[in-house]
N, C-alpha and C. Protein backbone atom coordinates (compact mmCIF):
# COMPACT_ATOMS: atom_id res chain seq x y z
N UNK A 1 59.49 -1.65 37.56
CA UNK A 1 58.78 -1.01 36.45
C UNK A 1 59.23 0.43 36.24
N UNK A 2 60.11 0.85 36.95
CA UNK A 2 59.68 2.75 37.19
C UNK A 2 61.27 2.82 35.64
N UNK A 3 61.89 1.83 36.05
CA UNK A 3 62.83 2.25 34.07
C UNK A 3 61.94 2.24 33.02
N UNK A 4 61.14 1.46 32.92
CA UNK A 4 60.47 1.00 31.89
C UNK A 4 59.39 2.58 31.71
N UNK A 5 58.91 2.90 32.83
CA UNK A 5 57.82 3.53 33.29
C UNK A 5 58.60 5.02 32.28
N UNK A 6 59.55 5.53 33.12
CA UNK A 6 60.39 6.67 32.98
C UNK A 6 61.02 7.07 31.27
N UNK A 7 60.88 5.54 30.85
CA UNK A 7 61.32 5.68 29.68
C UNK A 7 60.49 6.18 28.11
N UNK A 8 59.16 5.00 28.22
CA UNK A 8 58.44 5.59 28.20
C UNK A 8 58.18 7.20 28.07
N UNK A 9 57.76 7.04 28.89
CA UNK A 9 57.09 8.63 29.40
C UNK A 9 57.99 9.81 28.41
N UNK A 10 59.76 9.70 28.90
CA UNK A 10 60.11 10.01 27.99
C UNK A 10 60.10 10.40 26.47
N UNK A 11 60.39 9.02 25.92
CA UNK A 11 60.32 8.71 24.67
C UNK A 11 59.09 9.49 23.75
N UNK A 12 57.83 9.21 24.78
CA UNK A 12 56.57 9.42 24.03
C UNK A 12 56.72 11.43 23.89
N UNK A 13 57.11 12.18 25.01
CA UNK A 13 57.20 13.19 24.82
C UNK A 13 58.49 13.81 24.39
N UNK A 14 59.11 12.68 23.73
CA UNK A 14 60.02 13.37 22.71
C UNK A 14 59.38 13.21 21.04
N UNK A 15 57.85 12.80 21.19
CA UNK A 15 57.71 12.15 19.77
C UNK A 15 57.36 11.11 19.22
N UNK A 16 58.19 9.98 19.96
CA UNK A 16 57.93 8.59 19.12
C UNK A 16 57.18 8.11 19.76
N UNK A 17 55.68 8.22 19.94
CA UNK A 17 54.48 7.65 20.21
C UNK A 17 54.51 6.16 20.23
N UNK A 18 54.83 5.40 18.71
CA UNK A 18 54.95 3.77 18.55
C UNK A 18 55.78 3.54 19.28
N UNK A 19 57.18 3.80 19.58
CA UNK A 19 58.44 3.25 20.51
C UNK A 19 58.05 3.64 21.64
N UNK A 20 56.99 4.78 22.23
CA UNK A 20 57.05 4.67 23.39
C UNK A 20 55.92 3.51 23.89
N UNK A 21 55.25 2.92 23.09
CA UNK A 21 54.20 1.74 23.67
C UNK A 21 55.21 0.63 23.69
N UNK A 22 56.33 0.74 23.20
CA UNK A 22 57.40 -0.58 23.33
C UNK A 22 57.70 -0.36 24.63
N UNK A 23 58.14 0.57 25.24
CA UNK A 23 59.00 0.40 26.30
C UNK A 23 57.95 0.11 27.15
N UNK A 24 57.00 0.24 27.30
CA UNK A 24 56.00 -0.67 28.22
C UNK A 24 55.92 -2.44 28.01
N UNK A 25 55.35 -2.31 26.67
CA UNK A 25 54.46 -3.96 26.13
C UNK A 25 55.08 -4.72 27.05
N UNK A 26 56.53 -5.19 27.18
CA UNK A 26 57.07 -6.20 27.69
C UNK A 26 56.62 -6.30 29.55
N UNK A 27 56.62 -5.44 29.76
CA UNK A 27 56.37 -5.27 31.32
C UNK A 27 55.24 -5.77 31.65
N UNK A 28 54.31 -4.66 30.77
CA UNK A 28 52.75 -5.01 30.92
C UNK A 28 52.47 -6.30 30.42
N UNK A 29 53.08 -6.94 29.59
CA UNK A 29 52.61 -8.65 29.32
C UNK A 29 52.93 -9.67 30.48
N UNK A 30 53.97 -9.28 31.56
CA UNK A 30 54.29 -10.07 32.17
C UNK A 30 53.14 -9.71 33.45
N UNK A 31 51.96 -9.16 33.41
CA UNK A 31 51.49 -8.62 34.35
C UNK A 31 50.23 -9.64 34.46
N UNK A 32 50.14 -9.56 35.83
CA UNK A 32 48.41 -9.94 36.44
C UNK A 32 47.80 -9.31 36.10
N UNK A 33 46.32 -9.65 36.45
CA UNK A 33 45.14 -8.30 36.10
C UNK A 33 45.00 -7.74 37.21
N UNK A 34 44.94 -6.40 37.50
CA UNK A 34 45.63 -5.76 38.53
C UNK A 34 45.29 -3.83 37.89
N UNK A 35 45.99 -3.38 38.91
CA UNK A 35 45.86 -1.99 38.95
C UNK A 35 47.00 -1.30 37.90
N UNK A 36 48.18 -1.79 38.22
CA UNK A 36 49.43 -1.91 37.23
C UNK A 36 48.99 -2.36 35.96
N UNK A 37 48.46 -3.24 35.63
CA UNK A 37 48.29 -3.84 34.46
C UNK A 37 46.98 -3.19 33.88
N UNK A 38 46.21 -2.49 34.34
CA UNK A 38 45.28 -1.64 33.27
C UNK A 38 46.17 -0.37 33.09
N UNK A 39 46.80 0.27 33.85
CA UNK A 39 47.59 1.03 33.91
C UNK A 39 48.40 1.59 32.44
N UNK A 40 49.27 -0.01 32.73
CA UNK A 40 50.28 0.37 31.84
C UNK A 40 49.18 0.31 30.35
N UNK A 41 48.37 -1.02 30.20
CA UNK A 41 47.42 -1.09 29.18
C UNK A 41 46.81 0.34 28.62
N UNK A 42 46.39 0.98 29.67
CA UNK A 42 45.90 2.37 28.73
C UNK A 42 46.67 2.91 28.69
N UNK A 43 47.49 3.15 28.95
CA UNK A 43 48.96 4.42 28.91
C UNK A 43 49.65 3.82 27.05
N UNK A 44 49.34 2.47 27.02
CA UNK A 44 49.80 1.80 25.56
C UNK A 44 48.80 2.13 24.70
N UNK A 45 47.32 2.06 24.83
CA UNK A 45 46.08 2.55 24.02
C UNK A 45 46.43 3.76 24.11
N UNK A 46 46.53 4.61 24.64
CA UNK A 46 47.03 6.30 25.01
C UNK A 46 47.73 6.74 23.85
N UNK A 47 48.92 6.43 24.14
CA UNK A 47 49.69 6.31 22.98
C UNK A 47 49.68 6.19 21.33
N UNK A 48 48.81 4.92 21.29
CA UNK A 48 48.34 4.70 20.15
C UNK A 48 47.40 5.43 19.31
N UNK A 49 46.44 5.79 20.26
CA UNK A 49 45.42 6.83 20.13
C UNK A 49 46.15 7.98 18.85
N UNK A 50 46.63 8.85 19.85
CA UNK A 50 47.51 9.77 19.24
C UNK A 50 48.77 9.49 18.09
N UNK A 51 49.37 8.46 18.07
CA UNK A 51 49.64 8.28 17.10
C UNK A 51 49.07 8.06 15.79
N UNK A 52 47.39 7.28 15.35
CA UNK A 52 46.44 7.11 14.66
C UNK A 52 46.09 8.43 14.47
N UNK A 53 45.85 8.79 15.46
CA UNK A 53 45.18 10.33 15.70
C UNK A 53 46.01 11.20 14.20
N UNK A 54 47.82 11.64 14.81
CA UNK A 54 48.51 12.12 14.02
C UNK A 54 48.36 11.65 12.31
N UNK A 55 48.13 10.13 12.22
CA UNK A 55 48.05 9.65 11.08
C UNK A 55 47.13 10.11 10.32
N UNK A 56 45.65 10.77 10.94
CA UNK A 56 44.80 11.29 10.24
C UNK A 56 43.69 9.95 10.08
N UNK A 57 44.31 8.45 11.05
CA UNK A 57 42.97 7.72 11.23
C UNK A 57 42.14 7.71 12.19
N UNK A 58 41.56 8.54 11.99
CA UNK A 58 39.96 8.45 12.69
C UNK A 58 39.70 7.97 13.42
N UNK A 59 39.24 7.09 12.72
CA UNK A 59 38.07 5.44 13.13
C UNK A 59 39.33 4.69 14.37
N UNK A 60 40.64 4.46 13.81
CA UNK A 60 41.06 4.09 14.93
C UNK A 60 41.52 5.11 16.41
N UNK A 61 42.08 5.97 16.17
CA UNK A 61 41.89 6.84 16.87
C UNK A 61 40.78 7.06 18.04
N UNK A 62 39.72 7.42 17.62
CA UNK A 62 38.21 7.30 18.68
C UNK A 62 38.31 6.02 19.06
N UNK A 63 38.61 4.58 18.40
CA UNK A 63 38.47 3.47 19.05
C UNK A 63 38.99 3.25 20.35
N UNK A 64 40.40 3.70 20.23
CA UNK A 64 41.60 3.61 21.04
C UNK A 64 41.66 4.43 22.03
N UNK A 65 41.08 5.54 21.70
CA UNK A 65 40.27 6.80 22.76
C UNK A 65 39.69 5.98 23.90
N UNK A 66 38.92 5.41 23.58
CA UNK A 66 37.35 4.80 23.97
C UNK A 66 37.74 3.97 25.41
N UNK A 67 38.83 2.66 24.48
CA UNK A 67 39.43 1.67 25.90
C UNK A 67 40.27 2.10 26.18
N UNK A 68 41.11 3.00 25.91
CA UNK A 68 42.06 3.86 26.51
C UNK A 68 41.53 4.20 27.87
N UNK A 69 40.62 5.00 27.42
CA UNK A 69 39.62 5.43 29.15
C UNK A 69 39.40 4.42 30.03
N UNK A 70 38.65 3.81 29.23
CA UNK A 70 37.95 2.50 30.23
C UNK A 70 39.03 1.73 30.95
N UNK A 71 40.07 1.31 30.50
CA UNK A 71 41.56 1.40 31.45
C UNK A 71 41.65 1.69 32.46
N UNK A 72 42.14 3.30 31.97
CA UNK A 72 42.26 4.39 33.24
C UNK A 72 41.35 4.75 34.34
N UNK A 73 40.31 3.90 33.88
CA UNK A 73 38.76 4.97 34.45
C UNK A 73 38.78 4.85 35.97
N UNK A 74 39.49 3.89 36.74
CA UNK A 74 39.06 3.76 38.48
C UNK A 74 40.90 4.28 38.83
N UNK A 75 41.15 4.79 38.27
CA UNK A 75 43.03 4.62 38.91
C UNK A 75 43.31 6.00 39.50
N UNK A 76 43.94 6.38 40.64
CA UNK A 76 44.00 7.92 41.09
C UNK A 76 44.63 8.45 39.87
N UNK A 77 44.56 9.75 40.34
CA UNK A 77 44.52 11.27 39.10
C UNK A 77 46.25 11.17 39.03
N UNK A 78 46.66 10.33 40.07
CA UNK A 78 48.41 10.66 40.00
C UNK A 78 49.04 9.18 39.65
N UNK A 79 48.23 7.91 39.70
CA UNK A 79 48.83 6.88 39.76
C UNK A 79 50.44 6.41 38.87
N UNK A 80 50.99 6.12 40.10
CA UNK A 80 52.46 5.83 39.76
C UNK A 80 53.20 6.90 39.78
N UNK A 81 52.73 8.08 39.99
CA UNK A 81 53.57 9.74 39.51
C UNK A 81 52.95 10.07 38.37
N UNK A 82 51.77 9.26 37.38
CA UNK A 82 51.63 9.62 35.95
C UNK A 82 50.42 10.64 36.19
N UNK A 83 50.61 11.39 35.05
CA UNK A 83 49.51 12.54 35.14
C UNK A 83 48.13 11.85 34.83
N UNK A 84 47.63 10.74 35.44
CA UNK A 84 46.48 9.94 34.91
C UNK A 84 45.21 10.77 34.58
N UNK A 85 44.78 11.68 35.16
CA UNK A 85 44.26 12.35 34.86
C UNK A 85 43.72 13.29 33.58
N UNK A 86 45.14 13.54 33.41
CA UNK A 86 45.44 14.18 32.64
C UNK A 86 45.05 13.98 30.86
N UNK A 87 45.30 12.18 31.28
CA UNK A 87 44.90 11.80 30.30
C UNK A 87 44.18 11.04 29.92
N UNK A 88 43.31 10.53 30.65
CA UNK A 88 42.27 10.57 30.54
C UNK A 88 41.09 11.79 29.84
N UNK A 89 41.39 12.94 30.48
CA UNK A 89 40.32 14.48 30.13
C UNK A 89 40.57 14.29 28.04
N UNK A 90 42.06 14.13 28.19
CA UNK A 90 41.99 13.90 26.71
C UNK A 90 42.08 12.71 25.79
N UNK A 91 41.91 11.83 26.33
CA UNK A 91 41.11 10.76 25.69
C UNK A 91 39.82 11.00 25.48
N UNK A 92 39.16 11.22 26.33
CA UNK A 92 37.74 11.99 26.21
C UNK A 92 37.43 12.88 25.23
N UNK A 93 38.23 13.65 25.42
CA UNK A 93 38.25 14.76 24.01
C UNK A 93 38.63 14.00 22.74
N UNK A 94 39.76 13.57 22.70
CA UNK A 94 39.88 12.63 21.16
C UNK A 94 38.72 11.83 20.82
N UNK A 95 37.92 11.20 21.60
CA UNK A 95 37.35 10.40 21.65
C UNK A 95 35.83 11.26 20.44
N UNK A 96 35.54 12.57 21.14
CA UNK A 96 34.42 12.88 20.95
C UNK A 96 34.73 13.67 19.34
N UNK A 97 35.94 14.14 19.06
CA UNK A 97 36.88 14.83 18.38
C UNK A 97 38.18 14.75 17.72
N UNK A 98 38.47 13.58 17.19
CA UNK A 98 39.80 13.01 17.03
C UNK A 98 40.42 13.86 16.13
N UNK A 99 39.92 15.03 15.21
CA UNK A 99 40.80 15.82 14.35
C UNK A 99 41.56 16.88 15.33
N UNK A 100 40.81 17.30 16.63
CA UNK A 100 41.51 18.09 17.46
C UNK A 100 43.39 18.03 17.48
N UNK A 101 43.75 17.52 17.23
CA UNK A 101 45.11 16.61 17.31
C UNK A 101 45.59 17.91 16.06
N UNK A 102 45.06 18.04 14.79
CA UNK A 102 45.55 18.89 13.99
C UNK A 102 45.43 20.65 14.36
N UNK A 103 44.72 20.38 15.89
CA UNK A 103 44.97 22.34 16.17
C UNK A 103 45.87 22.12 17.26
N UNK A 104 46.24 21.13 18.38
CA UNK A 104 46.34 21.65 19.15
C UNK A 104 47.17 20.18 19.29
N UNK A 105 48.18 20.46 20.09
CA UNK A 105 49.50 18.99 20.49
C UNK A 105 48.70 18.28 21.65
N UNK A 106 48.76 16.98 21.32
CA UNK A 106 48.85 15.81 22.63
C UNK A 106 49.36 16.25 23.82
N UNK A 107 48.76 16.41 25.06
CA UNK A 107 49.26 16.76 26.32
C UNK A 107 50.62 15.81 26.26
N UNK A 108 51.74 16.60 27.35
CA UNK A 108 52.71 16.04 27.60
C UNK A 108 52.47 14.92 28.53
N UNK A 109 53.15 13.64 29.09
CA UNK A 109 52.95 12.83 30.09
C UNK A 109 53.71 13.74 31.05
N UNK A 110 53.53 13.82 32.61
CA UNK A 110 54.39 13.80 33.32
C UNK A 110 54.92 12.69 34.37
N UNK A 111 55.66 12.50 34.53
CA UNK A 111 56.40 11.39 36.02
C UNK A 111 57.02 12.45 36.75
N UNK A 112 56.01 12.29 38.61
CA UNK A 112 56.10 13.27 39.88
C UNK A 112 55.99 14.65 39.26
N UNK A 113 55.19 14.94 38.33
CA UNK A 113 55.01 16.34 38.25
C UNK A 113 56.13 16.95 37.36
N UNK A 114 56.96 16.02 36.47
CA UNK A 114 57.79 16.95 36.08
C UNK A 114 57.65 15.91 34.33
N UNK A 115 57.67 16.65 33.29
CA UNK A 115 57.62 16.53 32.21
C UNK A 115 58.44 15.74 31.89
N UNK A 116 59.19 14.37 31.66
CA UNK A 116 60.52 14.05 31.73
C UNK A 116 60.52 14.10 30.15
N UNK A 117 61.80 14.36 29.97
CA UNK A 117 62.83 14.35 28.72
C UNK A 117 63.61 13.15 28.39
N UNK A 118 64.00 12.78 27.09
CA UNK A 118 65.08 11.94 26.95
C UNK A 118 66.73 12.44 27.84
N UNK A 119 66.96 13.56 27.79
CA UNK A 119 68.16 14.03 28.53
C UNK A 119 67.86 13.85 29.76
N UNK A 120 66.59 13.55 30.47
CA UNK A 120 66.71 13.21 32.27
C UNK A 120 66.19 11.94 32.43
N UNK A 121 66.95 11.32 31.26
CA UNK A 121 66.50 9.68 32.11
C UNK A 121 68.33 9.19 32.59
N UNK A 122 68.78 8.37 33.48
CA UNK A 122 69.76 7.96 34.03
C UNK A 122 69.65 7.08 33.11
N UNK A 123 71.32 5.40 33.54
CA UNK A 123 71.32 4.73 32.37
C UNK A 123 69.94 3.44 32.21
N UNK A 124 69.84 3.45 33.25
CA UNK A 124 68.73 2.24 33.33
C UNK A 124 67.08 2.58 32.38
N UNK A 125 67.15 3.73 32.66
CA UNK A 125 65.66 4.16 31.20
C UNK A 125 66.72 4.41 30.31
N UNK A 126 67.87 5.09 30.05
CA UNK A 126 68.27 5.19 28.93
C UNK A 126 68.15 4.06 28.07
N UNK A 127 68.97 2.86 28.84
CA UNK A 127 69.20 1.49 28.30
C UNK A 127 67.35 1.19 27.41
N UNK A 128 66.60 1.35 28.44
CA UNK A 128 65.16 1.19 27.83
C UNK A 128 65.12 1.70 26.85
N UNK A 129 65.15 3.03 26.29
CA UNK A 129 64.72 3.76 25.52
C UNK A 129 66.15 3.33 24.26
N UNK A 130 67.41 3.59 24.51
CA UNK A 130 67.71 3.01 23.64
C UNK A 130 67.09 1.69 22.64
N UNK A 131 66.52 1.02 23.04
CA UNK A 131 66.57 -0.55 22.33
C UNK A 131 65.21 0.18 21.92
N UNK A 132 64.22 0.55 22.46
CA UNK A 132 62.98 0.85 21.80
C UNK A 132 63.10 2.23 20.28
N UNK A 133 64.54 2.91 20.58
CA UNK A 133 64.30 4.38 19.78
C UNK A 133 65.27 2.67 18.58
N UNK A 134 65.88 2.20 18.53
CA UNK A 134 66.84 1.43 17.41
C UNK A 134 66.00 0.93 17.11
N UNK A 135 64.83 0.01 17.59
CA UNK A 135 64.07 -0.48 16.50
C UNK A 135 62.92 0.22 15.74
N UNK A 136 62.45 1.91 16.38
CA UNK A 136 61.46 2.44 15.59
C UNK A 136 62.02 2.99 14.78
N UNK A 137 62.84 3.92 14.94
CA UNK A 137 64.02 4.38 13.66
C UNK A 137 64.90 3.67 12.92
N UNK A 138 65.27 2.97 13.22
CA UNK A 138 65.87 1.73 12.20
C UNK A 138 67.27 1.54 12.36
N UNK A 139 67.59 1.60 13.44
CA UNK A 139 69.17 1.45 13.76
C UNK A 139 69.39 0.00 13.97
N UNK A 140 70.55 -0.50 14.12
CA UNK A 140 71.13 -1.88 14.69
C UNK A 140 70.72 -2.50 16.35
N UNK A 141 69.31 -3.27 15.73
CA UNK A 141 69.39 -3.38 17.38
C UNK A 141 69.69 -4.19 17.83
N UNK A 142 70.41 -5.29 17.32
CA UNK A 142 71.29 -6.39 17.82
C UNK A 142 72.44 -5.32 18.22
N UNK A 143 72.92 -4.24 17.72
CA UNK A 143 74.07 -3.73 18.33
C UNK A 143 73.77 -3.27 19.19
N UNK A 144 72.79 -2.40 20.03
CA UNK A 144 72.02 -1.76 21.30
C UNK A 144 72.03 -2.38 21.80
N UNK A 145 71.45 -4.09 21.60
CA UNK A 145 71.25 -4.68 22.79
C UNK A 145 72.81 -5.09 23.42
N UNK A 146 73.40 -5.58 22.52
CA UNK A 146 74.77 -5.85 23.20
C UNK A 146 75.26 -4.57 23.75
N UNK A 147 75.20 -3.62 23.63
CA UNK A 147 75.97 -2.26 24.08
C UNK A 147 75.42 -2.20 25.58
N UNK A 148 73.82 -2.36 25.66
CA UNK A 148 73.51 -2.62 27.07
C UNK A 148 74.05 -3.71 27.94
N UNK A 149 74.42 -4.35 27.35
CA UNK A 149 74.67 -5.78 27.80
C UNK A 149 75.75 -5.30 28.44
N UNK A 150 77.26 -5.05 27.70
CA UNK A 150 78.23 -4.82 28.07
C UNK A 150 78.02 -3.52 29.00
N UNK A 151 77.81 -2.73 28.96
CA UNK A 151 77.16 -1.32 29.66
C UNK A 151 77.46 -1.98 31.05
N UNK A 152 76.04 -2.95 31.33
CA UNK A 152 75.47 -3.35 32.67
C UNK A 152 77.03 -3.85 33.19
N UNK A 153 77.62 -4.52 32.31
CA UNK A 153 78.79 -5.80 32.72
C UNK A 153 79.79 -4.67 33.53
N UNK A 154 80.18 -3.58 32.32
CA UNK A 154 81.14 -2.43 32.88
C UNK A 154 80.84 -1.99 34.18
N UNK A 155 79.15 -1.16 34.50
CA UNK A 155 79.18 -0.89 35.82
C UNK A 155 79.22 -1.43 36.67
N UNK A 156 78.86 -3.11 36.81
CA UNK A 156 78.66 -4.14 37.67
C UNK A 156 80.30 -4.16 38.23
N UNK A 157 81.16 -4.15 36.98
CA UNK A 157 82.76 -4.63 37.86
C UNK A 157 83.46 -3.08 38.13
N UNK A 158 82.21 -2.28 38.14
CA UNK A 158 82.85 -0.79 38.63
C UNK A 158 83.51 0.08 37.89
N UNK A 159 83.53 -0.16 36.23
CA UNK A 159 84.40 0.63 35.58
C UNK A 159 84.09 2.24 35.58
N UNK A 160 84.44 2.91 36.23
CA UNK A 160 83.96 4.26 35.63
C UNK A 160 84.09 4.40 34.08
N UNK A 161 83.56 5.62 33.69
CA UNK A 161 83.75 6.05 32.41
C UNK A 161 83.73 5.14 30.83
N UNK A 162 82.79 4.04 31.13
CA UNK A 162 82.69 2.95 30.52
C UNK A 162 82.26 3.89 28.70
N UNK A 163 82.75 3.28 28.12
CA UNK A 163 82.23 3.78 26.80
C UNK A 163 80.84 3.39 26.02
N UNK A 164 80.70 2.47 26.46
CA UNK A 164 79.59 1.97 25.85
C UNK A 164 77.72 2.43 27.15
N UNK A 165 78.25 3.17 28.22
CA UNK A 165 77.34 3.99 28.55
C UNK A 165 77.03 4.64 28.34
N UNK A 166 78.28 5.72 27.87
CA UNK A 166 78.36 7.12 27.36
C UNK A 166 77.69 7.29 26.55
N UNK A 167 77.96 6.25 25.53
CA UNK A 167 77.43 5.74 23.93
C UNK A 167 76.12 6.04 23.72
N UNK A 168 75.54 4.69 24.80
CA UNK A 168 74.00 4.86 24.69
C UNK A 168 73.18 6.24 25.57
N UNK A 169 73.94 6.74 26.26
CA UNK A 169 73.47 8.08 27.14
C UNK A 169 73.42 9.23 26.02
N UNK A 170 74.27 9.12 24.79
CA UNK A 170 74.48 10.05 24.07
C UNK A 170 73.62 9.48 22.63
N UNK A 171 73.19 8.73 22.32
CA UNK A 171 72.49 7.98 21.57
C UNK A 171 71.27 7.98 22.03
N UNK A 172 70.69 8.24 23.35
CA UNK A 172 69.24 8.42 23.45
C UNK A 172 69.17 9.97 23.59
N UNK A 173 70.08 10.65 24.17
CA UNK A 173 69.63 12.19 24.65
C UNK A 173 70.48 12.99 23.61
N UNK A 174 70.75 12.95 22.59
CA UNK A 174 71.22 14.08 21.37
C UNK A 174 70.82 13.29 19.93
N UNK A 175 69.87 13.63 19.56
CA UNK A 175 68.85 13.27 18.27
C UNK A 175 69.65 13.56 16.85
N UNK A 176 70.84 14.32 17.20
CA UNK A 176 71.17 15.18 15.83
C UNK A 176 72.45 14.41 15.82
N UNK A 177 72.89 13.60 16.70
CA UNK A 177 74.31 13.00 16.73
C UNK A 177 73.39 11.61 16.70
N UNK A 178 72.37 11.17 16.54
CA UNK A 178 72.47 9.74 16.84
C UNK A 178 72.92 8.87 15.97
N UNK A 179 72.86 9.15 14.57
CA UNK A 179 73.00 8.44 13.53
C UNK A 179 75.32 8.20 13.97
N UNK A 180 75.81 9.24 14.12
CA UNK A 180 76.99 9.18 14.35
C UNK A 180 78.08 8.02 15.46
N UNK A 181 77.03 8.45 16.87
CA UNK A 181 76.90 7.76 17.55
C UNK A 181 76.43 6.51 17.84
N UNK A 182 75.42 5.88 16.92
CA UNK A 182 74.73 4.53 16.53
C UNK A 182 76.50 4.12 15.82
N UNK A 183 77.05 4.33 15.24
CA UNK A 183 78.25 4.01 14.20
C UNK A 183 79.02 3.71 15.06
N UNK A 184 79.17 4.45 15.68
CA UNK A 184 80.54 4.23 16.97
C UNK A 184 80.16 3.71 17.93
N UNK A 185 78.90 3.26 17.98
CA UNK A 185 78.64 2.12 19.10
C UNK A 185 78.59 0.73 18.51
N UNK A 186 78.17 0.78 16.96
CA UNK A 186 78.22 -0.79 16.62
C UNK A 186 79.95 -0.68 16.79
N UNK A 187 80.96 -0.20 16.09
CA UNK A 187 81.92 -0.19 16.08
C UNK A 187 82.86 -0.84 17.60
N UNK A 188 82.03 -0.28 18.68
CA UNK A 188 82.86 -0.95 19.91
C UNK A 188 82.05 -2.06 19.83
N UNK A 189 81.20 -2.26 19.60
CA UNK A 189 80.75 -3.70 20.06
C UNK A 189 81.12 -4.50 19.22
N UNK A 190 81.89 -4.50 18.25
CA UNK A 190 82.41 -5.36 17.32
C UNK A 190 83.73 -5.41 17.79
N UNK A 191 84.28 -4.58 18.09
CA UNK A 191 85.62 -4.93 19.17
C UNK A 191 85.59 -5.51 20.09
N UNK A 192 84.71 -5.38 21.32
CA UNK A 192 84.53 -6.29 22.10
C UNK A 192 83.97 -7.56 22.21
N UNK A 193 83.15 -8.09 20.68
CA UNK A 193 83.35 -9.44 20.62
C UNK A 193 84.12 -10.11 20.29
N UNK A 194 85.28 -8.97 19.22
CA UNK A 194 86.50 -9.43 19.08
C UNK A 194 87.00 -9.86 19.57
N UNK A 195 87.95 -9.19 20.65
CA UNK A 195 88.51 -9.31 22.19
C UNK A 195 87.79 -10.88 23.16
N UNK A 196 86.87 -10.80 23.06
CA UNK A 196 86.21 -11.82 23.54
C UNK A 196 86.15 -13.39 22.74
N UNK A 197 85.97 -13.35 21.65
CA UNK A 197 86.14 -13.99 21.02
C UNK A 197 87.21 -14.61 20.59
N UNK A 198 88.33 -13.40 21.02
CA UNK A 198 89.88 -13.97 21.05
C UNK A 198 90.51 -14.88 22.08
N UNK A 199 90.05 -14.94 23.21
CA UNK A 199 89.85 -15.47 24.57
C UNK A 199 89.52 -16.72 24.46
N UNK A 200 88.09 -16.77 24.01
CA UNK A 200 87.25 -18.04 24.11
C UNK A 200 87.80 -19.48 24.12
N UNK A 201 88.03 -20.05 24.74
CA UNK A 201 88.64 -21.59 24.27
C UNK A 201 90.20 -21.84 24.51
N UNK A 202 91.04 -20.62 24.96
CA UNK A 202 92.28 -20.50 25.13
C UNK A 202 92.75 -21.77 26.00
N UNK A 203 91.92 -22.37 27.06
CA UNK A 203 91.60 -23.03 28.30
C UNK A 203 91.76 -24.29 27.89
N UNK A 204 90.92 -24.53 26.60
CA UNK A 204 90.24 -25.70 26.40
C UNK A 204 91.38 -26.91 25.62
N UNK A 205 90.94 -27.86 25.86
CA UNK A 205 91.73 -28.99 25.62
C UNK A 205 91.56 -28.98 23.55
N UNK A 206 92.72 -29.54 23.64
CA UNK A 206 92.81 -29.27 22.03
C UNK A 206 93.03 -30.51 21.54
């Protein structure tokens, strides 16, 4: 969980509130009912909260406040490294106050005490956060996902300096190049199904 976790965390304190409840959902669906699984559940109401919040809806907002808490409500103040605490105090506050959001910013998440950024996730949250930032912004995410795909394949047979890491390392952590970089990543991955595709069947009886 801690890619998924890291990514997240990320994502949400770069902004994208909706993409950062993606990089959870999948995890948390595969979950028992459990300590983990209210966990990640309010950290996704959390999220949402404040995003409604930003929207200027209310009614959902305080809703989302409400079981947001009730989630969090038995889990230590640090669970997982997350500032649980933290957010909880302001769920509480949205809850009682949901316009607050227009004086004052959504606390940051932290993981171990440190605020994480899109620039300090390695490739394994990157990979996360990639596929979640392509489908809230609207990039190719059939091309992301293959870029991870191949990504994983490159480091697995040891390639250093793989391009299609770089790609997505530079596609989640520089916001002002992504649109550039989204281009030149569908671009290799259309070469490399090329290449692959050129292969296919070479073997096979004709």
């Amino acid at each position: 969980m801690d890619a998924q976790l890291r990514a997240g965390v990320a994502v949400y304190n770069a902004g994208h509130y909706h993409a950062a409840h993606d990089a959870w959902e999948q995890r948390w669906l595969a979950l028992d009912e459990g300590d983990d699984e209210r966990f990640l559940h309010g950290l996704i109401q959390f999220t949402a909260a404040v995003y409604h919040a930003r929207e200027r809806n209310w009614s959902g907002a305080v809703g989302l406040a409400g079981s947001g808490g009730d989630y969090l409500a038995d889990l230590p103040a640090d669970y997982r490294g997350v500032n649980v605490d933290r957010v909880r105090e302001y769920l509480a506050a949205l809850a009682r106050d949901p316009e607050r959001i227009e004086r004052a910013p959504a606390p940051a998440l932290t993981y171990e005490s440190e605020a994480l950024g899109l620039a300090d996730l390695g490739f394994d949250g990157a990979a996360v956060a990639a596929e979640v930032l392509a489908e809230d912004l609207g990039y190719d995410e059939d091309a992301v996902e293959r870029a991870v795909e191949y990504a994983r394949a490159d480091l697995e047979a040891g390639e250093e300096g793989s391009r299609f890491v770089t790609f997505l390392l530079d596609f989640v952590r520089d916001p002002d190049s992504r649109a550039i970089v989204a281009q030149r990543l569908s671009e290799h991955v259309d070469r490399r199904e090329g290449r692959e595709s050129d292969v296919d069947g070479l073997f096979d009886e004709r």
